[in-house]
Each structure stands twice: as C-alpha cells, then as structure tokens.
PDB file of N, CA and C in Angstrom:
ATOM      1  N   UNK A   1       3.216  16.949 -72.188  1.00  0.00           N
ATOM      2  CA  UNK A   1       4.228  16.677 -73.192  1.00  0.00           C
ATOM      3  C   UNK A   1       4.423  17.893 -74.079  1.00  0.00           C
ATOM      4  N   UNK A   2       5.723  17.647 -74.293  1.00  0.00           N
ATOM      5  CA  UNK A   2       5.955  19.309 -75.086  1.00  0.00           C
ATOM      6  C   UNK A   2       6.683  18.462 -76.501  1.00  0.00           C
ATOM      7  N   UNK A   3       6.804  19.219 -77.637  1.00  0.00           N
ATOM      8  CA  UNK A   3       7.674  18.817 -78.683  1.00  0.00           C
ATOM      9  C   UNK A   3       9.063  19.631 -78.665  1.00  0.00           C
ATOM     10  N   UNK A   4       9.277  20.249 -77.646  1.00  0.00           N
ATOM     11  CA  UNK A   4      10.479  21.088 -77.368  1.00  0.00           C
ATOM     12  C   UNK A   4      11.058  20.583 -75.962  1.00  0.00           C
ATOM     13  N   UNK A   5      12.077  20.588 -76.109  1.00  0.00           N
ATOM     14  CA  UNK A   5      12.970  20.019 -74.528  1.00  0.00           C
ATOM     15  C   UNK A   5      13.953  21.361 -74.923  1.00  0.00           C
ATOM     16  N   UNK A   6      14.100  22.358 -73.753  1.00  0.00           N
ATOM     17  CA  UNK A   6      14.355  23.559 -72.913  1.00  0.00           C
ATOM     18  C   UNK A   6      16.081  22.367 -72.241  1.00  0.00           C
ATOM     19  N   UNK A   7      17.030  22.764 -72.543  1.00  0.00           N
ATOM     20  CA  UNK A   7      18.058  22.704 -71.666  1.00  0.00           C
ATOM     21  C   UNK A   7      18.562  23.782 -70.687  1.00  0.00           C
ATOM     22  N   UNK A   8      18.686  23.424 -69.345  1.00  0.00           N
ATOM     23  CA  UNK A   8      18.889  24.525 -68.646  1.00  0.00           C
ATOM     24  C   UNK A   8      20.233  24.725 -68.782  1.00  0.00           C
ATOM     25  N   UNK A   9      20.407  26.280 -68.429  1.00  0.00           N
ATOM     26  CA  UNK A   9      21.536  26.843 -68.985  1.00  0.00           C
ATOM     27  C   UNK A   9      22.928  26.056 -67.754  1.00  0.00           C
ATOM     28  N   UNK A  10      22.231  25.403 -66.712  1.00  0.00           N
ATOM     29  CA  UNK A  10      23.187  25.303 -65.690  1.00  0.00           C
ATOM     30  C   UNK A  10      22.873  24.111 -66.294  1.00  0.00           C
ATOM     31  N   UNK A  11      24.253  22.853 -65.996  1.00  0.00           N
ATOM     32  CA  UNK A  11      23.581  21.615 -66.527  1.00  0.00           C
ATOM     33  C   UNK A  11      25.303  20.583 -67.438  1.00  0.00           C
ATOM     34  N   UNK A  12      25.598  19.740 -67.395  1.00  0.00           N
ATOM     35  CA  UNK A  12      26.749  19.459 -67.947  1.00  0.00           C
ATOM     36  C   UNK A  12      26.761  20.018 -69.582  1.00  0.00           C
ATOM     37  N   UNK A  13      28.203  19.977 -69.748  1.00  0.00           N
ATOM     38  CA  UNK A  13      28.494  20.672 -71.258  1.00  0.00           C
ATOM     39  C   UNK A  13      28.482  19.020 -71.643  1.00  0.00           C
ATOM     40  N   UNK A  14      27.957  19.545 -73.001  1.00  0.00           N
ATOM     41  CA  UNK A  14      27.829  19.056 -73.960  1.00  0.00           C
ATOM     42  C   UNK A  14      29.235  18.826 -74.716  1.00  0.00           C
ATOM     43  N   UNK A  15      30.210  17.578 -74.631  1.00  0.00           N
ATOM     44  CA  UNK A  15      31.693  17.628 -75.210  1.00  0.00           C
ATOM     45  C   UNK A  15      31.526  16.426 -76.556  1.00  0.00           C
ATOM     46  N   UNK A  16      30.716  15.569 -76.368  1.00  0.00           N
ATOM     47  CA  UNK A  16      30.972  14.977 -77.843  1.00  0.00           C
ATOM     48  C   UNK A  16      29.575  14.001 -78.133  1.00  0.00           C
ATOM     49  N   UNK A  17      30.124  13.283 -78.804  1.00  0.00           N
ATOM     50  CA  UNK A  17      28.626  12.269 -79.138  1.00  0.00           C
ATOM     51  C   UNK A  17      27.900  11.665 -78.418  1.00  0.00           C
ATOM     52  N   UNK A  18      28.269  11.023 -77.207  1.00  0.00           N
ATOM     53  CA  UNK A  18      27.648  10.473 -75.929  1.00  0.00           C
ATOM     54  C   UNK A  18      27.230  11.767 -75.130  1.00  0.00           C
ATOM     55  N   UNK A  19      27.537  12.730 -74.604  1.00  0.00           N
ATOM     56  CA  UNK A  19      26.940  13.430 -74.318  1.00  0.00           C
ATOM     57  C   UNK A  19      25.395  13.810 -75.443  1.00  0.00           C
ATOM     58  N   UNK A  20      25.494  13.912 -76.700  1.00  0.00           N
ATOM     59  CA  UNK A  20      24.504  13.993 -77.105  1.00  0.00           C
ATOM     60  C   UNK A  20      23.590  12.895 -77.473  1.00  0.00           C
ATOM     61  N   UNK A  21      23.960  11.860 -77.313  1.00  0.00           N
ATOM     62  CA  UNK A  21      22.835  10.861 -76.729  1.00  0.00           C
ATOM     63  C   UNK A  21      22.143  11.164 -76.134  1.00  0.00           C
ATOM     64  N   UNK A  22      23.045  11.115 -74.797  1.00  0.00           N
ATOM     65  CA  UNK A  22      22.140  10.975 -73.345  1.00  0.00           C
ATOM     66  C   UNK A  22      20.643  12.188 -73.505  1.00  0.00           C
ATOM     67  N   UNK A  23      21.374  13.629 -73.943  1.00  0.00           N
ATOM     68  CA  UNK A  23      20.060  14.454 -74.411  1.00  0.00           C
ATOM     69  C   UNK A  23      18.952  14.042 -75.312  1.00  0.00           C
ATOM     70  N   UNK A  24      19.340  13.322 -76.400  1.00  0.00           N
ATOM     71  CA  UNK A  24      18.786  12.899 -77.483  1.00  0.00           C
ATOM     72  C   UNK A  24      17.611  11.465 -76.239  1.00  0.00           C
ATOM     73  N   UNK A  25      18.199  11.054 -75.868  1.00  0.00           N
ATOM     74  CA  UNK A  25      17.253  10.366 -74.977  1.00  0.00           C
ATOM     75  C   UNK A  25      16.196  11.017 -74.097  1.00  0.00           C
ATOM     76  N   UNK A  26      16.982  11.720 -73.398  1.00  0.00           N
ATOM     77  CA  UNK A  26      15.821  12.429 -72.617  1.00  0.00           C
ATOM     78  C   UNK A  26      15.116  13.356 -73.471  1.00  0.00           C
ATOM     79  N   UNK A  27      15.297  13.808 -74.240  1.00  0.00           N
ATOM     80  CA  UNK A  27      14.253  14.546 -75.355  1.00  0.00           C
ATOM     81  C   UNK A  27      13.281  13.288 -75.316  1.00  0.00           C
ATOM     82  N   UNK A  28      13.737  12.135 -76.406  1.00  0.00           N
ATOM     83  CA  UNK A  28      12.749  10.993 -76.276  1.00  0.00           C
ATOM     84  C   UNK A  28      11.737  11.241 -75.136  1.00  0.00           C
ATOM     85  N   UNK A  29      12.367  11.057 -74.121  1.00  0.00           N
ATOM     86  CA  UNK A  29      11.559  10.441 -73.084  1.00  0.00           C
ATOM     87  C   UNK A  29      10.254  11.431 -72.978  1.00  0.00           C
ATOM     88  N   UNK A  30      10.322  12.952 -73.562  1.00  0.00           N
ATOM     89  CA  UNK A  30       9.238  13.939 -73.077  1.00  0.00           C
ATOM     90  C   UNK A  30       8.616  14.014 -74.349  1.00  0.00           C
ATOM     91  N   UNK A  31       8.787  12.734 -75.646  1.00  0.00           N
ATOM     92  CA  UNK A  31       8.427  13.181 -77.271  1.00  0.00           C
ATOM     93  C   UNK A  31       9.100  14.305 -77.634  1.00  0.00           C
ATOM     94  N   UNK A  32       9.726  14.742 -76.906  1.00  0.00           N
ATOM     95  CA  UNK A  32      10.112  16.113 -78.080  1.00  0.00           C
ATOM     96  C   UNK A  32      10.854  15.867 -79.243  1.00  0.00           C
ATOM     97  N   UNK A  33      11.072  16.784 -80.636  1.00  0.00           N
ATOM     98  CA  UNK A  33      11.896  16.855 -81.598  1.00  0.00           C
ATOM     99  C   UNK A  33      12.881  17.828 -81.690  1.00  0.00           C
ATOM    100  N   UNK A  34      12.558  18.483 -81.090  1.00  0.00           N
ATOM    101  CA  UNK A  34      13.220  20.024 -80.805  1.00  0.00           C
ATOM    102  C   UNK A  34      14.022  20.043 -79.613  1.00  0.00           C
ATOM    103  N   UNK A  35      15.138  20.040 -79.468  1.00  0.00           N
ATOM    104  CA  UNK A  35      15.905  20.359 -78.589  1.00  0.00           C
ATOM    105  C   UNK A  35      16.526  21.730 -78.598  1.00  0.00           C
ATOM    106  N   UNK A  36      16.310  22.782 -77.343  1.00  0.00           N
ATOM    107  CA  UNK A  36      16.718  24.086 -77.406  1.00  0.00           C
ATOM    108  C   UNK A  36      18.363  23.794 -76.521  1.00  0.00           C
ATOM    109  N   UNK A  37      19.639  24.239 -77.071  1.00  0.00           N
ATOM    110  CA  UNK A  37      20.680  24.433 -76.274  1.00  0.00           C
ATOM    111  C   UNK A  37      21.330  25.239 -76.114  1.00  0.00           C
ATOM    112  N   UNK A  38      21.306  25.990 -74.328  1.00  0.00           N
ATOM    113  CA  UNK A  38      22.412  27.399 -74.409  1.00  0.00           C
ATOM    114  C   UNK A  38      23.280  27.164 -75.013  1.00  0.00           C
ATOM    115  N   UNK A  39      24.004  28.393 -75.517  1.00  0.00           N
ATOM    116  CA  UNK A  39      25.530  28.643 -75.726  1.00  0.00           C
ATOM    117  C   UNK A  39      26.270  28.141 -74.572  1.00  0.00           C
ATOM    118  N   UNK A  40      26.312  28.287 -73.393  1.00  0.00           N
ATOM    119  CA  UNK A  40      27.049  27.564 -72.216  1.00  0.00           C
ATOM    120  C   UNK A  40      27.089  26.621 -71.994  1.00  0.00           C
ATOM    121  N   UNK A  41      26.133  25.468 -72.667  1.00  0.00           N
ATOM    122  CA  UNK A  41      26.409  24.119 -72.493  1.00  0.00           C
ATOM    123  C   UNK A  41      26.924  23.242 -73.521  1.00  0.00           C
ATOM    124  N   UNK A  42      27.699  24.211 -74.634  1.00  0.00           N
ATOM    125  CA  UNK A  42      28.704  23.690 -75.335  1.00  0.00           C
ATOM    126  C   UNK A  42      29.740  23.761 -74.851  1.00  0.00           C
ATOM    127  N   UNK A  43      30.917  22.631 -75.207  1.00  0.00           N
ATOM    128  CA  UNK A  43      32.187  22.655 -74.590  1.00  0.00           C
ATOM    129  C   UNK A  43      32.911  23.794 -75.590  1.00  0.00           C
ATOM    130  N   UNK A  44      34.024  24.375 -75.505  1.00  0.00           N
ATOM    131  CA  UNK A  44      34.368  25.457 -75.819  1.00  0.00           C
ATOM    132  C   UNK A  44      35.151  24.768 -77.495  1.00  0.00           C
ATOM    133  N   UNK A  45      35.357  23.943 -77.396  1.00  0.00           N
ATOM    134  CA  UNK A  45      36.171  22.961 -78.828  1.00  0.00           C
ATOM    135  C   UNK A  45      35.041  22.942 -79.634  1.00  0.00           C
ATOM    136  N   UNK A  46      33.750  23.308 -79.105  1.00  0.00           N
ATOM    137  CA  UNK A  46      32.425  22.982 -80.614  1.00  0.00           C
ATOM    138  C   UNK A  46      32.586  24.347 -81.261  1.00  0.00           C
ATOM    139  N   UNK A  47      33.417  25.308 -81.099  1.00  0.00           N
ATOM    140  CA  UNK A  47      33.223  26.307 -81.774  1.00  0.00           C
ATOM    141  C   UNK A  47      34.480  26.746 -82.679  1.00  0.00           C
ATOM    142  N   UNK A  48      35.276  25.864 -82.671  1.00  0.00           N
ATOM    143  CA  UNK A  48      36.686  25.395 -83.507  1.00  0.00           C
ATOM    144  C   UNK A  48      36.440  24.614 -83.873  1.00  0.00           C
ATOM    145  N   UNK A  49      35.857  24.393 -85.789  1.00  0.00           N
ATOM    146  CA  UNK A  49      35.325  23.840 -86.309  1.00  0.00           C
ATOM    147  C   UNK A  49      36.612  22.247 -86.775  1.00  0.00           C
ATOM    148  N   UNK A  50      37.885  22.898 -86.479  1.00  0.00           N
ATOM    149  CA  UNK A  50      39.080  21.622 -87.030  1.00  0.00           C
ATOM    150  C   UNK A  50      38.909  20.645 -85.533  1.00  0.00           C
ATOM    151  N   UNK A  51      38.702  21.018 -84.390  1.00  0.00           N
ATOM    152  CA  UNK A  51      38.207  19.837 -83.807  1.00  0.00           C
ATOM    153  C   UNK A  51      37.196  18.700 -84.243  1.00  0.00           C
ATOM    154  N   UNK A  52      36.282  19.334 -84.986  1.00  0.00           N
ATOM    155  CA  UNK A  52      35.144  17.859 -84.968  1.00  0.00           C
ATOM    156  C   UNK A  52      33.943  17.996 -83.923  1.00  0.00           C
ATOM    157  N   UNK A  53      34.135  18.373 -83.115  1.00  0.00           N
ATOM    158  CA  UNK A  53      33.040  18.597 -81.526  1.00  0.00           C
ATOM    159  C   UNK A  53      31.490  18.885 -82.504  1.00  0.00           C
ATOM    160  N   UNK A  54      31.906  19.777 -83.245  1.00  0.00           N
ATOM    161  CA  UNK A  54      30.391  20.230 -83.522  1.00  0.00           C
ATOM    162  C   UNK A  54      29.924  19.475 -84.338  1.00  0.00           C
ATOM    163  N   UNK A  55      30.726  18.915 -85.429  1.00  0.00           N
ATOM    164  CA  UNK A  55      29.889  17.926 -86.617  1.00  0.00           C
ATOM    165  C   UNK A  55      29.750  16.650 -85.780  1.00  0.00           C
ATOM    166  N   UNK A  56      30.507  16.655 -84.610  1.00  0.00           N
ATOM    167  CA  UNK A  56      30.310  15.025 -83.892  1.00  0.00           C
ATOM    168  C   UNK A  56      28.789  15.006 -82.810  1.00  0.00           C
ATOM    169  N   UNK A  57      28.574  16.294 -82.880  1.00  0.00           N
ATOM    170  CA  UNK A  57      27.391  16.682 -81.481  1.00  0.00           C
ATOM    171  C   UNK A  57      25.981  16.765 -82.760  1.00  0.00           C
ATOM    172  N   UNK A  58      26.380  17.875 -83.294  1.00  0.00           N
ATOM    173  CA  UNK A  58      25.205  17.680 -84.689  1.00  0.00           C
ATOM    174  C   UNK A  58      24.613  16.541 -85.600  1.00  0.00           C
ATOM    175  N   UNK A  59      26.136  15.932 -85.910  1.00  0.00           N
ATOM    176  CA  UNK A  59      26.024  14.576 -86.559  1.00  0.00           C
ATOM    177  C   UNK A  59      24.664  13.577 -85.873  1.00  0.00           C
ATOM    178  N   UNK A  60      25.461  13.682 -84.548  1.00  0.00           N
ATOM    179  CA  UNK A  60      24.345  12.968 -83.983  1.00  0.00           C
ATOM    180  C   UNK A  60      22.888  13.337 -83.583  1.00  0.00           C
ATOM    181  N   UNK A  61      22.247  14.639 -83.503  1.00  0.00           N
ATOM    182  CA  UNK A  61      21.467  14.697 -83.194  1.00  0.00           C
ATOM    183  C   UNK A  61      20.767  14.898 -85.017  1.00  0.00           C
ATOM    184  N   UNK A  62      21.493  14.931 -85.837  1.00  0.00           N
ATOM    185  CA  UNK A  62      21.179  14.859 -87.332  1.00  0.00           C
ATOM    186  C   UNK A  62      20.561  13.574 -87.703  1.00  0.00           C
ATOM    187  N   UNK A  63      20.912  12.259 -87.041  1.00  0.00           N
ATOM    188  CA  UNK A  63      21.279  11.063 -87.278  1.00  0.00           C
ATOM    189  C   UNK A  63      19.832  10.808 -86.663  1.00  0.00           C
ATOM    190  N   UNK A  64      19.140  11.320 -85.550  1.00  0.00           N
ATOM    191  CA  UNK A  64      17.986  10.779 -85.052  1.00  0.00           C
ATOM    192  C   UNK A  64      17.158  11.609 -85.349  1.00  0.00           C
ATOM    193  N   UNK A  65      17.135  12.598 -86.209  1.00  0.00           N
ATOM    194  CA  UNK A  65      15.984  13.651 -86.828  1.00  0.00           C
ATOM    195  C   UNK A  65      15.152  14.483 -85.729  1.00  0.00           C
ATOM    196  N   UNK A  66      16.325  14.793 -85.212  1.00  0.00           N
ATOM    197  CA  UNK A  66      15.817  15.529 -83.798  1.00  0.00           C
ATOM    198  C   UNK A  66      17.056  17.329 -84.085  1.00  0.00           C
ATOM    199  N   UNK A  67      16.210  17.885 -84.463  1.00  0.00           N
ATOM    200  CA  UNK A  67      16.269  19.622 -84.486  1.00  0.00           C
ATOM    201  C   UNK A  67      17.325  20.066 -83.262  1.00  0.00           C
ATOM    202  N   UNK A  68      18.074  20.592 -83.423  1.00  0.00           N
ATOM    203  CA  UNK A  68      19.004  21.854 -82.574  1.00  0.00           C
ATOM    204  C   UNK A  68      18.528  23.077 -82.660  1.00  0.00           C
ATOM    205  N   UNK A  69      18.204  23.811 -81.438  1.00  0.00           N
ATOM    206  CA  UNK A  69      18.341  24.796 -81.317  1.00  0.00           C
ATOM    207  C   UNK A  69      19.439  25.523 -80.719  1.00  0.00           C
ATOM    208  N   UNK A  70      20.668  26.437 -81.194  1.00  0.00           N
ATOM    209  CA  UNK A  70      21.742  26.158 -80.400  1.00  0.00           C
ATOM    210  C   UNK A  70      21.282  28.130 -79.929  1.00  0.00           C
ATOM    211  N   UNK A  71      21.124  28.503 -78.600  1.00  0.00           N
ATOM    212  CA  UNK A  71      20.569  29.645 -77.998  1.00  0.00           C
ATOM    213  C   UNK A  71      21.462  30.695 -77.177  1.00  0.00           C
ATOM    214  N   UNK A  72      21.650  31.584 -77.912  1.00  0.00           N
ATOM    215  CA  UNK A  72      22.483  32.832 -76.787  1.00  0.00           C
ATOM    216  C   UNK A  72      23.283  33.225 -77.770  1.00  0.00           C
ATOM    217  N   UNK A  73      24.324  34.144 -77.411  1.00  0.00           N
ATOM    218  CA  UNK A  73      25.274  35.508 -78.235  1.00  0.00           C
ATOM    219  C   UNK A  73      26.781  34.408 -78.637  1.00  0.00           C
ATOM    220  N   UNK A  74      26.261  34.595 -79.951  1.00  0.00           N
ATOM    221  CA  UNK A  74      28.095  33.876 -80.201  1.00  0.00           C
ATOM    222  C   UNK A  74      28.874  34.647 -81.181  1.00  0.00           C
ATOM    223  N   UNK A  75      28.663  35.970 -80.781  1.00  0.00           N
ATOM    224  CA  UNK A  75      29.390  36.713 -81.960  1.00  0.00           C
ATOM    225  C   UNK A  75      30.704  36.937 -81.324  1.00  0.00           C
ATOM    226  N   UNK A  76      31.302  36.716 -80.637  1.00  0.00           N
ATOM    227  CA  UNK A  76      32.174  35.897 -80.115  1.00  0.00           C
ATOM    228  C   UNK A  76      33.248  35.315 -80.860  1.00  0.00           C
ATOM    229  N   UNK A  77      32.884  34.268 -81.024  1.00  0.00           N
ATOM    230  CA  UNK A  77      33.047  33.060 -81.733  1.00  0.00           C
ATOM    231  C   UNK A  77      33.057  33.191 -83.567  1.00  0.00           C
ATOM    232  N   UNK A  78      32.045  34.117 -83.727  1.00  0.00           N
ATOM    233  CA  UNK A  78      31.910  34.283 -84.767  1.00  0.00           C
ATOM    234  C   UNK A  78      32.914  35.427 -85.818  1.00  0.00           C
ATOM    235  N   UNK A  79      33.011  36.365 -84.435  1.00  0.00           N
ATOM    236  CA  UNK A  79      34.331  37.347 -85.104  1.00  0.00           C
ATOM    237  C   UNK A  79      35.441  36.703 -85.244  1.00  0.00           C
ATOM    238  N   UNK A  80      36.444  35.230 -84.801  1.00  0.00           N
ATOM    239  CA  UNK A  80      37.286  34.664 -84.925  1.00  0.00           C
ATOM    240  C   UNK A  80      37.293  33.566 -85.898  1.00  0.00           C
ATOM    241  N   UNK A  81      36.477  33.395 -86.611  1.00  0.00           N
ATOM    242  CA  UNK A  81      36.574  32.105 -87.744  1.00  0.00           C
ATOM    243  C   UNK A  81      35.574  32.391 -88.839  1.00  0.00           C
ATOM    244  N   UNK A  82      36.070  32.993 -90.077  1.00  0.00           N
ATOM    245  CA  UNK A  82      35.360  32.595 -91.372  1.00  0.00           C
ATOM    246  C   UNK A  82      35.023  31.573 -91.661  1.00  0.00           C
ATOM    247  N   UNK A  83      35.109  30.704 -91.130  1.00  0.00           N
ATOM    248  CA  UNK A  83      34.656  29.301 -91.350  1.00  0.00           C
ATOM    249  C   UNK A  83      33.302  28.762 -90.668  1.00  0.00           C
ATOM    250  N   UNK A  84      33.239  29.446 -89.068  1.00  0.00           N
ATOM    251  CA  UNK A  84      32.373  29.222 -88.568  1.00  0.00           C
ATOM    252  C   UNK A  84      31.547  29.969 -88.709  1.00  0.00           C
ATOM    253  N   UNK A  85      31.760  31.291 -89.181  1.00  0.00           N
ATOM    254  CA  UNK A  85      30.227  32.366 -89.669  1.00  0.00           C
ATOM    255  C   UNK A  85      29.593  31.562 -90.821  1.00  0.00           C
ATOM    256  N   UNK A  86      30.475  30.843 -91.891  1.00  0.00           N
ATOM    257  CA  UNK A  86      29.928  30.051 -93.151  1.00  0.00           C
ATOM    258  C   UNK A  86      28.755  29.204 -92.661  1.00  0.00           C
ATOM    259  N   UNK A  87      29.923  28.258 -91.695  1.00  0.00           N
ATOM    260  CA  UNK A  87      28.883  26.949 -91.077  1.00  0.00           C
ATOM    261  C   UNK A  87      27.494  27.754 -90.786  1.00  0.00           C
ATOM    262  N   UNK A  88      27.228  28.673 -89.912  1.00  0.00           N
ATOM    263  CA  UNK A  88      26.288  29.052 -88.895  1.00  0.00           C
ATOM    264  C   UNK A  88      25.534  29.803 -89.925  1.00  0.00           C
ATOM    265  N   UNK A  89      25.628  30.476 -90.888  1.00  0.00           N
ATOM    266  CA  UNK A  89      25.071  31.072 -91.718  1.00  0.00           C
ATOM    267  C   UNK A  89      23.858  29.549 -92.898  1.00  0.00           C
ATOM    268  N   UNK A  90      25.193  28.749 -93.225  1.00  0.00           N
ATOM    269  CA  UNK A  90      24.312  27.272 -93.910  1.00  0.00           C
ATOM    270  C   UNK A  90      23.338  26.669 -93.063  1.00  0.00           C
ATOM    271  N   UNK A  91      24.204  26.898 -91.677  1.00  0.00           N
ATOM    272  CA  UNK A  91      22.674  25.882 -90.796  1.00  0.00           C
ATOM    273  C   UNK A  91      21.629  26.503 -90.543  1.00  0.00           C
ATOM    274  N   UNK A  92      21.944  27.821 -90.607  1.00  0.00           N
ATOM    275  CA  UNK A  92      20.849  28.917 -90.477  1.00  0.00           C
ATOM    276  C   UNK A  92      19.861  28.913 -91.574  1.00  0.00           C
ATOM    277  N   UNK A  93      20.164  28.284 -93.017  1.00  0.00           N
ATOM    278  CA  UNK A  93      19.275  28.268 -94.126  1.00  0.00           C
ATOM    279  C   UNK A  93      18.367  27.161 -93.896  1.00  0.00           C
ATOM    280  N   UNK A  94      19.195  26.025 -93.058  1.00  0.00           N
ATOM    281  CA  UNK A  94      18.051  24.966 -93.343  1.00  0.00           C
ATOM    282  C   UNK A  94      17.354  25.028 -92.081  1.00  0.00           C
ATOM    283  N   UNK A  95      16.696  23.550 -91.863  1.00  0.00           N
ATOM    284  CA  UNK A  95      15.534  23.369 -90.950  1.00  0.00           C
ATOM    285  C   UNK A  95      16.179  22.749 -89.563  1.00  0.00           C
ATOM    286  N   UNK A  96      17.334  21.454 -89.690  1.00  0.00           N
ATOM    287  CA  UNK A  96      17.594  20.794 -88.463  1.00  0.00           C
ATOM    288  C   UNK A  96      17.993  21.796 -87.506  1.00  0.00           C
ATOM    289  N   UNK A  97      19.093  22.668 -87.967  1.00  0.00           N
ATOM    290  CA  UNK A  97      20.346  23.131 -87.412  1.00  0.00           C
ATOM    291  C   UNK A  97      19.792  24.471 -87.188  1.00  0.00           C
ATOM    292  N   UNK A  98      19.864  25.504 -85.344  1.00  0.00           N
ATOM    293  CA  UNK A  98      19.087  26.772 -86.102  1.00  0.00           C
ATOM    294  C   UNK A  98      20.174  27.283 -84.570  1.00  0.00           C
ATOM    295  N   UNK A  99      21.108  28.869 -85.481  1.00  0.00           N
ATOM    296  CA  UNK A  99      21.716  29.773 -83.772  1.00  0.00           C
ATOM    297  C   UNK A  99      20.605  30.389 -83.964  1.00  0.00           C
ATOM    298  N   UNK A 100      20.185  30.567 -83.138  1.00  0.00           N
ATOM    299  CA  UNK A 100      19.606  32.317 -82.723  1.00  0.00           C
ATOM    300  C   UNK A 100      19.683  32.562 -81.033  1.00  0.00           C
ATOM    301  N   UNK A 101      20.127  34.067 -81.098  1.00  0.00           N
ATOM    302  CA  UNK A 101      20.119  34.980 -79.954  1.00  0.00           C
ATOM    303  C   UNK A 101      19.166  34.805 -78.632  1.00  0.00           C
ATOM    304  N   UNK A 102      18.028  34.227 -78.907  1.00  0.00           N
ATOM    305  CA  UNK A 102      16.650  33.955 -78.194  1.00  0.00           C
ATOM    306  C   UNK A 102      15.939  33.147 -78.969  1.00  0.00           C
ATOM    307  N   UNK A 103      15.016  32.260 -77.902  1.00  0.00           N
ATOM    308  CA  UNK A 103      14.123  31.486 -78.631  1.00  0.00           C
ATOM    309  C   UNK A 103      12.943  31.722 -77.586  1.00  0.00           C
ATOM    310  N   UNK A 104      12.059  31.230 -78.380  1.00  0.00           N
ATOM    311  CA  UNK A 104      10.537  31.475 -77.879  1.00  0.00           C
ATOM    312  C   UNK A 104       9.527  30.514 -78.127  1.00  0.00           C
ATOM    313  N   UNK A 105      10.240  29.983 -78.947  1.00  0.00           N
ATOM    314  CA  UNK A 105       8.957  28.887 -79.251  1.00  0.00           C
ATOM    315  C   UNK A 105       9.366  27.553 -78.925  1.00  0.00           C
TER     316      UNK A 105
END
C-alpha cells in the first residue's frame, strides 16, 4: 500500500467530475491520499479557467480530502491566461492543490 496513487501518463483524460470519482475511488481502493496527475490526462478545457473543468475536477477531489498532484510543463498554458498563473500560483501556496514540473515523492 502506498499513500500516493501514480496516474499513468497513458490512461483516459480526465473531463469532469465523474471522471474524478472514478480516480478518487481507485485511489481509495490502494489507501492513498495523494493522487499524482500528468499534464496529459487533463482534458484541454481544465486549463480555460471560464469553462469550470478545473474547479469541477478539483472541487471534487477537494470534497473527499484527497490531494492533487497535477505533474509536467504547463507554461504553456500559463503564458495565455493571467488568470490561470493566479489560480496555479494560490494552489501552489496551499496544501490540497500542488503543479509542479516533476514529482518524486
């Protein structure tokens, strides 16, 4: 048993709240709290914050006190929205919500 569940980078995208169930379950199933997720297994709408995708995918994994790790290069994403460097910068202060480039632990 691990307290981290590893999503492989190949693997369905992640598009809204039922998709993050089903993870949020199988985390369950191995105890983990920590869920690590590539950048590639977001649907491309979680990074256009006026969709909703991301507060609807976060929300939920917020809702069962189960940690995001969201993993890989999104500067991307990040050169196109002052809004989303804000977001990613706030989730970056706290504990649930964490981007980083690589993870290791």
């Amino acid at each position: 048993m691990s307290d981290v569940l590893r999503l492989p980078v190949d693997g369905p995208v992640l598009r809204g709240e039922q998709d993050a169930v089903d993870v949020i379950g199988e985390a369950w199933s191995v105890s983990a709290r920590t869920v690590v997720v590539p950048v590639q297994r977001l649907d491309e709408a979680f990074w256009t914050l006026s969709t909703r995708v991301a507060g609807a995918i976060l929300g939920k994994f917020a809702a069962y006190r189960m940690r995001v790790v969201v993993v890989g290069d999104i500067s991307g994403w990040l050169a196109g929205s002052e809004s989303l460097r804000a977001f990613v910068r706030e989730a970056n202060r706290g504990r649930e919500i964490s981007f980083v480039e690589s993870f290791d632990g």
